[in-house]
PDB file of N, CA and C in Angstrom:
ATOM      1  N   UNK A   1      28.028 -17.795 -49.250  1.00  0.00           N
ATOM      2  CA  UNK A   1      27.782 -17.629 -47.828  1.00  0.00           C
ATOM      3  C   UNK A   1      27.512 -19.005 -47.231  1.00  0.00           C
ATOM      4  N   UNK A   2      28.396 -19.495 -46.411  1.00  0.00           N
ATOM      5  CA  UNK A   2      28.198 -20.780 -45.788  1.00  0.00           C
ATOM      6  C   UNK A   2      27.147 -20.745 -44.920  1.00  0.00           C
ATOM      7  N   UNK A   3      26.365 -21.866 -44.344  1.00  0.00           N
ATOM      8  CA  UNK A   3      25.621 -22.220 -43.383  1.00  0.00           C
ATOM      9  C   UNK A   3      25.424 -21.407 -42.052  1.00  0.00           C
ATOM     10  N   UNK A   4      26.884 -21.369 -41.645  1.00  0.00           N
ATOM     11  CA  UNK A   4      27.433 -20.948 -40.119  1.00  0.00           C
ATOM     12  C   UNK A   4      27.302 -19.405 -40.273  1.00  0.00           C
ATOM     13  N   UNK A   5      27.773 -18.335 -41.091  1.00  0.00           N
ATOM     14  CA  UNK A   5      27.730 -17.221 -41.378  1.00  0.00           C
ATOM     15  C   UNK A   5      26.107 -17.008 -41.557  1.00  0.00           C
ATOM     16  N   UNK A   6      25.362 -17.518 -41.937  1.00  0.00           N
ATOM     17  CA  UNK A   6      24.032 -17.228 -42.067  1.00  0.00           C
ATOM     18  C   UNK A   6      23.247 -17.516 -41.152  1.00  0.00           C
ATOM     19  N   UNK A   7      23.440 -18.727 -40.094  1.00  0.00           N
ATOM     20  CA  UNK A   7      23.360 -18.930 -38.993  1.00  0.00           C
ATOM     21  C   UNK A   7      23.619 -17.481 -38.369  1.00  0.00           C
ATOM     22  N   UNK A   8      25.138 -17.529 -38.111  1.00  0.00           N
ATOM     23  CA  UNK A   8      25.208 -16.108 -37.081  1.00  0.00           C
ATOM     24  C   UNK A   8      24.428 -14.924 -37.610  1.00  0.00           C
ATOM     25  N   UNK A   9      24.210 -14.334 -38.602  1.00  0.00           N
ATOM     26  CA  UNK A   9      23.427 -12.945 -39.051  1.00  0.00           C
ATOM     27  C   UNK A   9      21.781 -13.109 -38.750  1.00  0.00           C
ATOM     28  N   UNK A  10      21.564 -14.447 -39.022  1.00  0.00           N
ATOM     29  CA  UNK A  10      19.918 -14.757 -38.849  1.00  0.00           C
ATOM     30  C   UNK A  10      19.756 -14.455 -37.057  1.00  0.00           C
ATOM     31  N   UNK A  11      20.482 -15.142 -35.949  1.00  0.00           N
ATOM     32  CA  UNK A  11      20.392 -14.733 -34.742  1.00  0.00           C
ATOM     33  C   UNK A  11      20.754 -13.576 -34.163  1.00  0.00           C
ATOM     34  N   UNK A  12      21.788 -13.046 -34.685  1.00  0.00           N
ATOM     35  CA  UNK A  12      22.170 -10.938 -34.485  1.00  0.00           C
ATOM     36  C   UNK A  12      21.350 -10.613 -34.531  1.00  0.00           C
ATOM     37  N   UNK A  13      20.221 -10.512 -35.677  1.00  0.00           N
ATOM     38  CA  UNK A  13      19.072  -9.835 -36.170  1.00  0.00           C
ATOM     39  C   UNK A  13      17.753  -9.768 -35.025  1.00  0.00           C
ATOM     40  N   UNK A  14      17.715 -11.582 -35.181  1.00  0.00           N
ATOM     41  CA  UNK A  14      16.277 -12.015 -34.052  1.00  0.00           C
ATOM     42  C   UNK A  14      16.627 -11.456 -32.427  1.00  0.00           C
ATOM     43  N   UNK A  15      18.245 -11.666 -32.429  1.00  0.00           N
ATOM     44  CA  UNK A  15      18.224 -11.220 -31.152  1.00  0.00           C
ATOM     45  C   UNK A  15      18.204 -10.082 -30.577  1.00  0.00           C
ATOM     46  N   UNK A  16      18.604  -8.654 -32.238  1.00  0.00           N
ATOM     47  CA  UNK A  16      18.424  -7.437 -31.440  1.00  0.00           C
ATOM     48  C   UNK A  16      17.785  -7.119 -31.713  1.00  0.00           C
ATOM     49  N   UNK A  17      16.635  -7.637 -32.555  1.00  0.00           N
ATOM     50  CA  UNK A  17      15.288  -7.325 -32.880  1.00  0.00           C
ATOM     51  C   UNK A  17      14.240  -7.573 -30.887  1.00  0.00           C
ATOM     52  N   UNK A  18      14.705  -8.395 -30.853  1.00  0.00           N
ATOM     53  CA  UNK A  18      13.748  -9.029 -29.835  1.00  0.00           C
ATOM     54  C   UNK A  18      14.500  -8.065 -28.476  1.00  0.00           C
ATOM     55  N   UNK A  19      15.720  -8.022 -28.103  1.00  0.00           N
ATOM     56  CA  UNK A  19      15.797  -6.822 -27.101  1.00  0.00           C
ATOM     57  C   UNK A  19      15.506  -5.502 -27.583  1.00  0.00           C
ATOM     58  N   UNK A  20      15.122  -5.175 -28.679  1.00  0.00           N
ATOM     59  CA  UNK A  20      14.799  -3.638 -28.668  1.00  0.00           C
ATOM     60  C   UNK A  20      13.068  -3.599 -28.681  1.00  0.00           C
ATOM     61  N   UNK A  21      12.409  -4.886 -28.728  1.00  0.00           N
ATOM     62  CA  UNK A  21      10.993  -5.078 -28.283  1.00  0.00           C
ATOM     63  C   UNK A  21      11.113  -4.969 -26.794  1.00  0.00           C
ATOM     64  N   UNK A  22      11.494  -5.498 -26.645  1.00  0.00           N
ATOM     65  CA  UNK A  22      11.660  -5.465 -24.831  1.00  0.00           C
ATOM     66  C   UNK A  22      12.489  -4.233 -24.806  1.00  0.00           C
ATOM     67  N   UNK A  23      12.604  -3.115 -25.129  1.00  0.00           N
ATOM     68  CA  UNK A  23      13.353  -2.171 -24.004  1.00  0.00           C
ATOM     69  C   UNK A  23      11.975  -1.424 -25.199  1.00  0.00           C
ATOM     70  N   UNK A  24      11.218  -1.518 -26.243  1.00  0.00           N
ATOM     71  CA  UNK A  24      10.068  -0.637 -26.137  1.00  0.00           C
ATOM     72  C   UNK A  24       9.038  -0.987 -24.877  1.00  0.00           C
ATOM     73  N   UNK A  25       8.891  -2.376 -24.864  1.00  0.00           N
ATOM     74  CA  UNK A  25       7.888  -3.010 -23.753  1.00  0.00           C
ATOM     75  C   UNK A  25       8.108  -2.603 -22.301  1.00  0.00           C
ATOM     76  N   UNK A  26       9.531  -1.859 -22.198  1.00  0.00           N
ATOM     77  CA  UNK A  26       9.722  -1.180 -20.880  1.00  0.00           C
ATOM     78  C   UNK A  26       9.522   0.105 -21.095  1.00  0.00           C
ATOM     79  N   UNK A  27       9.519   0.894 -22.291  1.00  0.00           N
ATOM     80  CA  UNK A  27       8.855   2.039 -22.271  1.00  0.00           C
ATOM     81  C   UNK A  27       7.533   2.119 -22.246  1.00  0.00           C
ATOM     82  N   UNK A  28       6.678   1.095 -22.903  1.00  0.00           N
ATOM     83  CA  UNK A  28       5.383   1.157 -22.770  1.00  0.00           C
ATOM     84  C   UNK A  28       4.819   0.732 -21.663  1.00  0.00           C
ATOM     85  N   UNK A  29       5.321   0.228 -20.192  1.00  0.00           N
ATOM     86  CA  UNK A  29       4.849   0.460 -18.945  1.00  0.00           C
ATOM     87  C   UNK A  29       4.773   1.931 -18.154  1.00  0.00           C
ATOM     88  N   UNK A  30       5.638   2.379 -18.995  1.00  0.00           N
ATOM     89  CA  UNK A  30       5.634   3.727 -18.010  1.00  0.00           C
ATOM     90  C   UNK A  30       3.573   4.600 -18.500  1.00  0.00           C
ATOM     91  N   UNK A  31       3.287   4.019 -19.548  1.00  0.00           N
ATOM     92  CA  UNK A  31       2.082   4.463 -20.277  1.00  0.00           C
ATOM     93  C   UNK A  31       0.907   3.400 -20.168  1.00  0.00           C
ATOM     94  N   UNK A  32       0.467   3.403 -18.606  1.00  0.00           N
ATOM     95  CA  UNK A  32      -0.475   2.178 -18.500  1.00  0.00           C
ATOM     96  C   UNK A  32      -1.907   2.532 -19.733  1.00  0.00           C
ATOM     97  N   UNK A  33      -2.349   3.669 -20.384  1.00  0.00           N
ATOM     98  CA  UNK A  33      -3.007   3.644 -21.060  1.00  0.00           C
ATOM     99  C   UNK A  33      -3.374   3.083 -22.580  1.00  0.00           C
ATOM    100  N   UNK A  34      -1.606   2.576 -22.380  1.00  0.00           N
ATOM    101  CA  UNK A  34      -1.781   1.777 -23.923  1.00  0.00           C
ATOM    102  C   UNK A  34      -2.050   0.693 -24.214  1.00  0.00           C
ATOM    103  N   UNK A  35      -2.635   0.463 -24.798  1.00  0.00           N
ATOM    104  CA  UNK A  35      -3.878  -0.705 -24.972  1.00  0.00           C
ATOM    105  C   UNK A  35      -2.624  -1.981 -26.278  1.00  0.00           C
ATOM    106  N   UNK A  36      -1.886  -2.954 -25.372  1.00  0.00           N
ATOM    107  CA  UNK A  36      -1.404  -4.131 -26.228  1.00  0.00           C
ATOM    108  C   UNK A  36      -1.940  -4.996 -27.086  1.00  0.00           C
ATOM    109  N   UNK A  37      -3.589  -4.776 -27.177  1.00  0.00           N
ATOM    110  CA  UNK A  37      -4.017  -5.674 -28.298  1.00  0.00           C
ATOM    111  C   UNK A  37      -4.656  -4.827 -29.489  1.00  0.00           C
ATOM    112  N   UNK A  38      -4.032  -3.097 -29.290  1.00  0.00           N
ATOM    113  CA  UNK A  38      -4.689  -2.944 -30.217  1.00  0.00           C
ATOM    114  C   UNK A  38      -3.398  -1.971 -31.663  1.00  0.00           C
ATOM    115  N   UNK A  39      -3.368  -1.943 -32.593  1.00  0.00           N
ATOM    116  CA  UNK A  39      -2.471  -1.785 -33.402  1.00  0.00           C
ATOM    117  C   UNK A  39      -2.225  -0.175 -32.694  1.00  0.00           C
ATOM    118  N   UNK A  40      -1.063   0.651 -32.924  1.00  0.00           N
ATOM    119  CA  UNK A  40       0.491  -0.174 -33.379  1.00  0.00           C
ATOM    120  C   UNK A  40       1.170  -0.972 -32.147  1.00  0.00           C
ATOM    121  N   UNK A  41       0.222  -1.276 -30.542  1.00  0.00           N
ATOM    122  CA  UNK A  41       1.148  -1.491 -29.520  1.00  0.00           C
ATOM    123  C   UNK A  41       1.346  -3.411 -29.640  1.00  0.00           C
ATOM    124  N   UNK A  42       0.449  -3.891 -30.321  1.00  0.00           N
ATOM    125  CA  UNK A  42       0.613  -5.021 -30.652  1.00  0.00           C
ATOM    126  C   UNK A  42       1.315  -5.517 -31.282  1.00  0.00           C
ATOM    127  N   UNK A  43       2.161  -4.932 -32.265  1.00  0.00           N
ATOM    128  CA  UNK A  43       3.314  -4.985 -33.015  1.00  0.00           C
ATOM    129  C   UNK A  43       4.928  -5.405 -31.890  1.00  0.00           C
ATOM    130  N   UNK A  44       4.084  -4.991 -30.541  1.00  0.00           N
ATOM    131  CA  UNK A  44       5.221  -5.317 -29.552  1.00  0.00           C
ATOM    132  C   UNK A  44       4.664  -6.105 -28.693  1.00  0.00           C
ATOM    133  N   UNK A  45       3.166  -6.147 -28.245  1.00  0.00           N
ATOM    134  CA  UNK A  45       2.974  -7.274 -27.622  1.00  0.00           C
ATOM    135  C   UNK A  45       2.894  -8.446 -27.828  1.00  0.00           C
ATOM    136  N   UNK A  46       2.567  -8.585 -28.726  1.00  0.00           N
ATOM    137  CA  UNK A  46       2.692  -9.958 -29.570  1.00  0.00           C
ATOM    138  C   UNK A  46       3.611 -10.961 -29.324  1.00  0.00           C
ATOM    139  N   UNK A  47       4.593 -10.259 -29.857  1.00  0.00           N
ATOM    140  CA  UNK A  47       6.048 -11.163 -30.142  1.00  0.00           C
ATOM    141  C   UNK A  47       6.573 -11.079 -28.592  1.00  0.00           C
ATOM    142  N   UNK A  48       6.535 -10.379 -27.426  1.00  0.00           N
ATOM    143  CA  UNK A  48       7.241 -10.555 -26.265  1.00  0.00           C
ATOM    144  C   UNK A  48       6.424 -11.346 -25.165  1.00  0.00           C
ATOM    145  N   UNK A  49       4.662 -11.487 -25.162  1.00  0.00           N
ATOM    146  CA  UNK A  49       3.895 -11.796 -24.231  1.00  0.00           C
ATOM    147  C   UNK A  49       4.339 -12.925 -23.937  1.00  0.00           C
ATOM    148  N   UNK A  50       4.787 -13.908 -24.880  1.00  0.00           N
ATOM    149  CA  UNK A  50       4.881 -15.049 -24.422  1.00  0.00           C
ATOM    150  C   UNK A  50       6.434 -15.890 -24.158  1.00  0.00           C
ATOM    151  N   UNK A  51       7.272 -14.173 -23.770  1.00  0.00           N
ATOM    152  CA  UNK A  51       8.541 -14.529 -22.595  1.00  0.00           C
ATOM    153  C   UNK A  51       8.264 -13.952 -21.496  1.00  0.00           C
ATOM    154  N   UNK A  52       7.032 -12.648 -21.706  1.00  0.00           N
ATOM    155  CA  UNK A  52       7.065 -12.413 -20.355  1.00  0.00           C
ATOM    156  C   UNK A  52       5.679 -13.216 -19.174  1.00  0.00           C
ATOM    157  N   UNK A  53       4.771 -13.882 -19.576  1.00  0.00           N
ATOM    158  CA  UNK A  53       3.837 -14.351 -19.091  1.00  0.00           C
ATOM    159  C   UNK A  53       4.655 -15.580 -18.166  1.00  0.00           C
ATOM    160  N   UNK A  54       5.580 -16.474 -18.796  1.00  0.00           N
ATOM    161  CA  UNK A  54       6.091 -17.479 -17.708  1.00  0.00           C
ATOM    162  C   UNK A  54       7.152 -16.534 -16.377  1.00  0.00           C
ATOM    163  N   UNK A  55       7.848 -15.771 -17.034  1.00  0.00           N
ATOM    164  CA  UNK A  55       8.554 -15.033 -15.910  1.00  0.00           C
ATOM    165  C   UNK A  55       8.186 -14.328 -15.264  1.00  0.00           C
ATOM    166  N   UNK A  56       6.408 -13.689 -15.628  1.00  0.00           N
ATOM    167  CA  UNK A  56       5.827 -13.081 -14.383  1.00  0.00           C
ATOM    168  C   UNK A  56       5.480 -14.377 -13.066  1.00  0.00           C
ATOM    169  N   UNK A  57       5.453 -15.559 -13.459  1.00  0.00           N
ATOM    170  CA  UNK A  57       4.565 -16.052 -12.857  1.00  0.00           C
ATOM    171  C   UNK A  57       6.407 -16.383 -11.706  1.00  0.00           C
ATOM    172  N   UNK A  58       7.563 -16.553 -12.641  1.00  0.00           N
ATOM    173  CA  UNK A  58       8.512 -17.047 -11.583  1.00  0.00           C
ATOM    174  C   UNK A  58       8.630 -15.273 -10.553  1.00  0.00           C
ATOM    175  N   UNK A  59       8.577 -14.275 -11.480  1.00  0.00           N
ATOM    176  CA  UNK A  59       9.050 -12.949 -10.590  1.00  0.00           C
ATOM    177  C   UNK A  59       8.084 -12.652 -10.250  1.00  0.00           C
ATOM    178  N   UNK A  60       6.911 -12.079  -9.689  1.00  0.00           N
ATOM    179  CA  UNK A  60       5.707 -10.721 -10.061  1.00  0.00           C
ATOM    180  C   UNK A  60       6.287  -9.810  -9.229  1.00  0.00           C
ATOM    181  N   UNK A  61       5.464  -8.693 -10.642  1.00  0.00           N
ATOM    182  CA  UNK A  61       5.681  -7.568 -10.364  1.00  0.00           C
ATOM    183  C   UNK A  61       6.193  -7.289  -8.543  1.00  0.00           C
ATOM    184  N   UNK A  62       7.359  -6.043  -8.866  1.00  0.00           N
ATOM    185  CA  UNK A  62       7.628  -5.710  -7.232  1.00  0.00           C
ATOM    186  C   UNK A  62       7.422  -4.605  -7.316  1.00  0.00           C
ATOM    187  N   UNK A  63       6.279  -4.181  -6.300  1.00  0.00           N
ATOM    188  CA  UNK A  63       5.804  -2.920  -5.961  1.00  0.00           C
ATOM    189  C   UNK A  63       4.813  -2.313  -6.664  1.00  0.00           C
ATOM    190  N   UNK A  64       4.699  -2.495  -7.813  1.00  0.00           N
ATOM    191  CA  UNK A  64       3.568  -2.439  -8.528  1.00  0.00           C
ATOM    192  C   UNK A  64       4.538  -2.197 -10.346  1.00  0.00           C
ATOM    193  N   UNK A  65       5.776  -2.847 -10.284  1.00  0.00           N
ATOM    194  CA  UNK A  65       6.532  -2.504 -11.522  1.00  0.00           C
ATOM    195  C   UNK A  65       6.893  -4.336 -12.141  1.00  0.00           C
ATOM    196  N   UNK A  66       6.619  -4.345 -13.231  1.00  0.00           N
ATOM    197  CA  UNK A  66       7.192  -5.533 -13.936  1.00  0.00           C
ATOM    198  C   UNK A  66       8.305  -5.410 -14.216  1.00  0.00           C
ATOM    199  N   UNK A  67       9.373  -6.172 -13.807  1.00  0.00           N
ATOM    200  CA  UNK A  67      10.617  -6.136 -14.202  1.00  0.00           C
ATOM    201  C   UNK A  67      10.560  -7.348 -15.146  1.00  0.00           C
ATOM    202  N   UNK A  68       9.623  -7.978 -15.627  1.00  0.00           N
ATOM    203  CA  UNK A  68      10.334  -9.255 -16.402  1.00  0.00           C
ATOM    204  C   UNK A  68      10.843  -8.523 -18.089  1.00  0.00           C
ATOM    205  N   UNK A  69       9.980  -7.717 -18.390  1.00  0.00           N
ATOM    206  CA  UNK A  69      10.850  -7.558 -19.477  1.00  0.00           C
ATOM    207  C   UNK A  69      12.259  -6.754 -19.090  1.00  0.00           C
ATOM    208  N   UNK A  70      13.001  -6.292 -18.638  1.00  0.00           N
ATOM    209  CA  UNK A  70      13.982  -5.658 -17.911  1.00  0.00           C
ATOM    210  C   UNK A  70      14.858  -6.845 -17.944  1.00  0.00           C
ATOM    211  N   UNK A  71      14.396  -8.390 -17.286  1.00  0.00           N
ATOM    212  CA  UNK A  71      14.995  -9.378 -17.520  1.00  0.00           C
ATOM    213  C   UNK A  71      15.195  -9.965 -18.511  1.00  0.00           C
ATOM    214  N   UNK A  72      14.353  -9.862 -19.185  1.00  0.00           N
ATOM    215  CA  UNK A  72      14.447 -10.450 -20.949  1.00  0.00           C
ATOM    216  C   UNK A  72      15.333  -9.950 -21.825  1.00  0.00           C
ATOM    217  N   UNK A  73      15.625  -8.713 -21.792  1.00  0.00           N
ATOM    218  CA  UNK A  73      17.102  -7.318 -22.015  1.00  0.00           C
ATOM    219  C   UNK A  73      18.085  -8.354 -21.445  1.00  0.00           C
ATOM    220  N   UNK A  74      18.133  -8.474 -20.319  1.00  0.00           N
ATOM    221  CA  UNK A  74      19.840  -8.901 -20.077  1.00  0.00           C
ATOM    222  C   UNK A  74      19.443 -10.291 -20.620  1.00  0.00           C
ATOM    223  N   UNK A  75      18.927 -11.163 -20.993  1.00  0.00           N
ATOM    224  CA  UNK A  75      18.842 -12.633 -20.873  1.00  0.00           C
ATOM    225  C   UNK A  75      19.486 -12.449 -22.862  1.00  0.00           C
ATOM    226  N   UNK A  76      18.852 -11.877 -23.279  1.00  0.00           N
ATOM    227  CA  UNK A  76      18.711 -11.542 -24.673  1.00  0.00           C
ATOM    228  C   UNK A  76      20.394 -10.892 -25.345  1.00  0.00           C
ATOM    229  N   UNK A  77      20.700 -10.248 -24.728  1.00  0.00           N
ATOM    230  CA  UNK A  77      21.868  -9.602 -24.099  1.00  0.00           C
ATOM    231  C   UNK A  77      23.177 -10.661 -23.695  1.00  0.00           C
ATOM    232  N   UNK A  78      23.089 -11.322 -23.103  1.00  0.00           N
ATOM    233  CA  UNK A  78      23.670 -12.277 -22.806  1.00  0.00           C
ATOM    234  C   UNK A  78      23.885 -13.633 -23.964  1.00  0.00           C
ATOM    235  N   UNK A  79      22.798 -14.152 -24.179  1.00  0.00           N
ATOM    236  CA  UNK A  79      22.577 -15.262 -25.448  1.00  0.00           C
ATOM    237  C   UNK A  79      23.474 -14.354 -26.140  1.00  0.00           C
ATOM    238  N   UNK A  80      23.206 -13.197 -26.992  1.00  0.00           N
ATOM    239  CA  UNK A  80      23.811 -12.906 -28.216  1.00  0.00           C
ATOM    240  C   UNK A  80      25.410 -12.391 -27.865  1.00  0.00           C
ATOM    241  N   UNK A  81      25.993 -12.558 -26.422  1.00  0.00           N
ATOM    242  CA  UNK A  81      27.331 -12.432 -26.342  1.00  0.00           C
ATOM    243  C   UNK A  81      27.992 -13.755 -26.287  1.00  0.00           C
ATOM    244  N   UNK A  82      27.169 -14.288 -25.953  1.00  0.00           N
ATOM    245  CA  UNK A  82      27.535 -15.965 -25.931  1.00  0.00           C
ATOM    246  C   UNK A  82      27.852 -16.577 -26.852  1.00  0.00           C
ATOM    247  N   UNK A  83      27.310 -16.308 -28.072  1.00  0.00           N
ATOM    248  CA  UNK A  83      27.048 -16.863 -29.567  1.00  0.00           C
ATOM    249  C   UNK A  83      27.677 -16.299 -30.208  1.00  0.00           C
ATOM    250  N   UNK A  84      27.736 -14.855 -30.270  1.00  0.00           N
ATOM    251  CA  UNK A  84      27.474 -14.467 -31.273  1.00  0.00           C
ATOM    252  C   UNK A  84      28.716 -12.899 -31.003  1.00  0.00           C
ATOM    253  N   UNK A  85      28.997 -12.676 -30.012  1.00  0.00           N
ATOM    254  CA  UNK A  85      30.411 -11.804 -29.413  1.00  0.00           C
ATOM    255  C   UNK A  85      31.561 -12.058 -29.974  1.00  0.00           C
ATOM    256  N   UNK A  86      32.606 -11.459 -29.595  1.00  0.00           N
ATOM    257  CA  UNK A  86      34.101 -11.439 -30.014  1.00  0.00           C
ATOM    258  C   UNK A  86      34.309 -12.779 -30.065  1.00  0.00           C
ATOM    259  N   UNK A  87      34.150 -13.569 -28.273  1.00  0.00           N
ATOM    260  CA  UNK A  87      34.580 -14.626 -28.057  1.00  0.00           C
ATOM    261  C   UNK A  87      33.414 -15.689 -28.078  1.00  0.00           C
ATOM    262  N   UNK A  88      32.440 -15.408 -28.755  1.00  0.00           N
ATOM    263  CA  UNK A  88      31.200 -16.436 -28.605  1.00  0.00           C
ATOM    264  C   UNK A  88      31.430 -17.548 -29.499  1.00  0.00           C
ATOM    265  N   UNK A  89      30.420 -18.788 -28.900  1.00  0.00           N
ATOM    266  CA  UNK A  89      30.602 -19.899 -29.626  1.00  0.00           C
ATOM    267  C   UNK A  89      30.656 -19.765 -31.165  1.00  0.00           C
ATOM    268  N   UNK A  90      29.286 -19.268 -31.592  1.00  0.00           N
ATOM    269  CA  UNK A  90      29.570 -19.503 -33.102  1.00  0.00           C
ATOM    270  C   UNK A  90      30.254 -18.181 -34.052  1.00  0.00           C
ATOM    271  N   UNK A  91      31.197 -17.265 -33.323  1.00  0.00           N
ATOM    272  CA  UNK A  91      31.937 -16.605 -33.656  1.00  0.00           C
ATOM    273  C   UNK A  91      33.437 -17.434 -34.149  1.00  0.00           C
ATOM    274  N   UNK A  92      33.402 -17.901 -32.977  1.00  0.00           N
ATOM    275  CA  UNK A  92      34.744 -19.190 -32.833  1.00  0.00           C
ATOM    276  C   UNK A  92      34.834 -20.003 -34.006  1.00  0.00           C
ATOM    277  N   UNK A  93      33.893 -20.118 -34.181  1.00  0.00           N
ATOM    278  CA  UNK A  93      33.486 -21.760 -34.921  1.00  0.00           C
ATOM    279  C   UNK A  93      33.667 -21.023 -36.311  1.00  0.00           C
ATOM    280  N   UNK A  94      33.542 -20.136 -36.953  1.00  0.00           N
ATOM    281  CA  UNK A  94      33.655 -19.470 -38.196  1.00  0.00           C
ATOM    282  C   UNK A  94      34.892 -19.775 -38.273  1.00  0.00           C
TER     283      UNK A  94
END
């Protein structure tokens, strides 16, 4: 297994690991009672607080709803079509 092939599988992974944190982190708004620092919801706050803490500060909340993780989905979404898609860079490059 070359470099580049292990490259691409190591970022598939992180990256749909990390949008399916963020589309739990958009289910767990609909449940303001769940408490993010305490186990099992920390298992998701953890790893996302610190993409969504700078993009609250560029978006806040509208209306009383956080969309930044909503944004972190397409951003996440995007990177791994870029890279890592039919036509993505390090698809190419293989």
């Amino acid at each position: 297994m070359n470099t580049l092939t292990l490259t691409s599988w190591t970022l598939g992974i992180l990256l749909g690991v990390m949008t399916l944190l963020m589309i739990f982190r958009i289910i767990l708004t609909w449940y303001p009672q769940a408490e993010l620092n305490k186990f099992p919801f920390n298992l998701i706050g953890v790893p996302t607080e610190p993409f969504l803490i700078p993009t609250r500060k560029l978006i806040p909340p509208l209306g009383g709803v956080d969309i930044a993780p909503i944004i972190w989905v397409g951003i996440f979404s995007l990177i791994r079509e870029l890279l890592l898609g039919q036509q993505g860079l390090i698809t190419m490059m293989r």
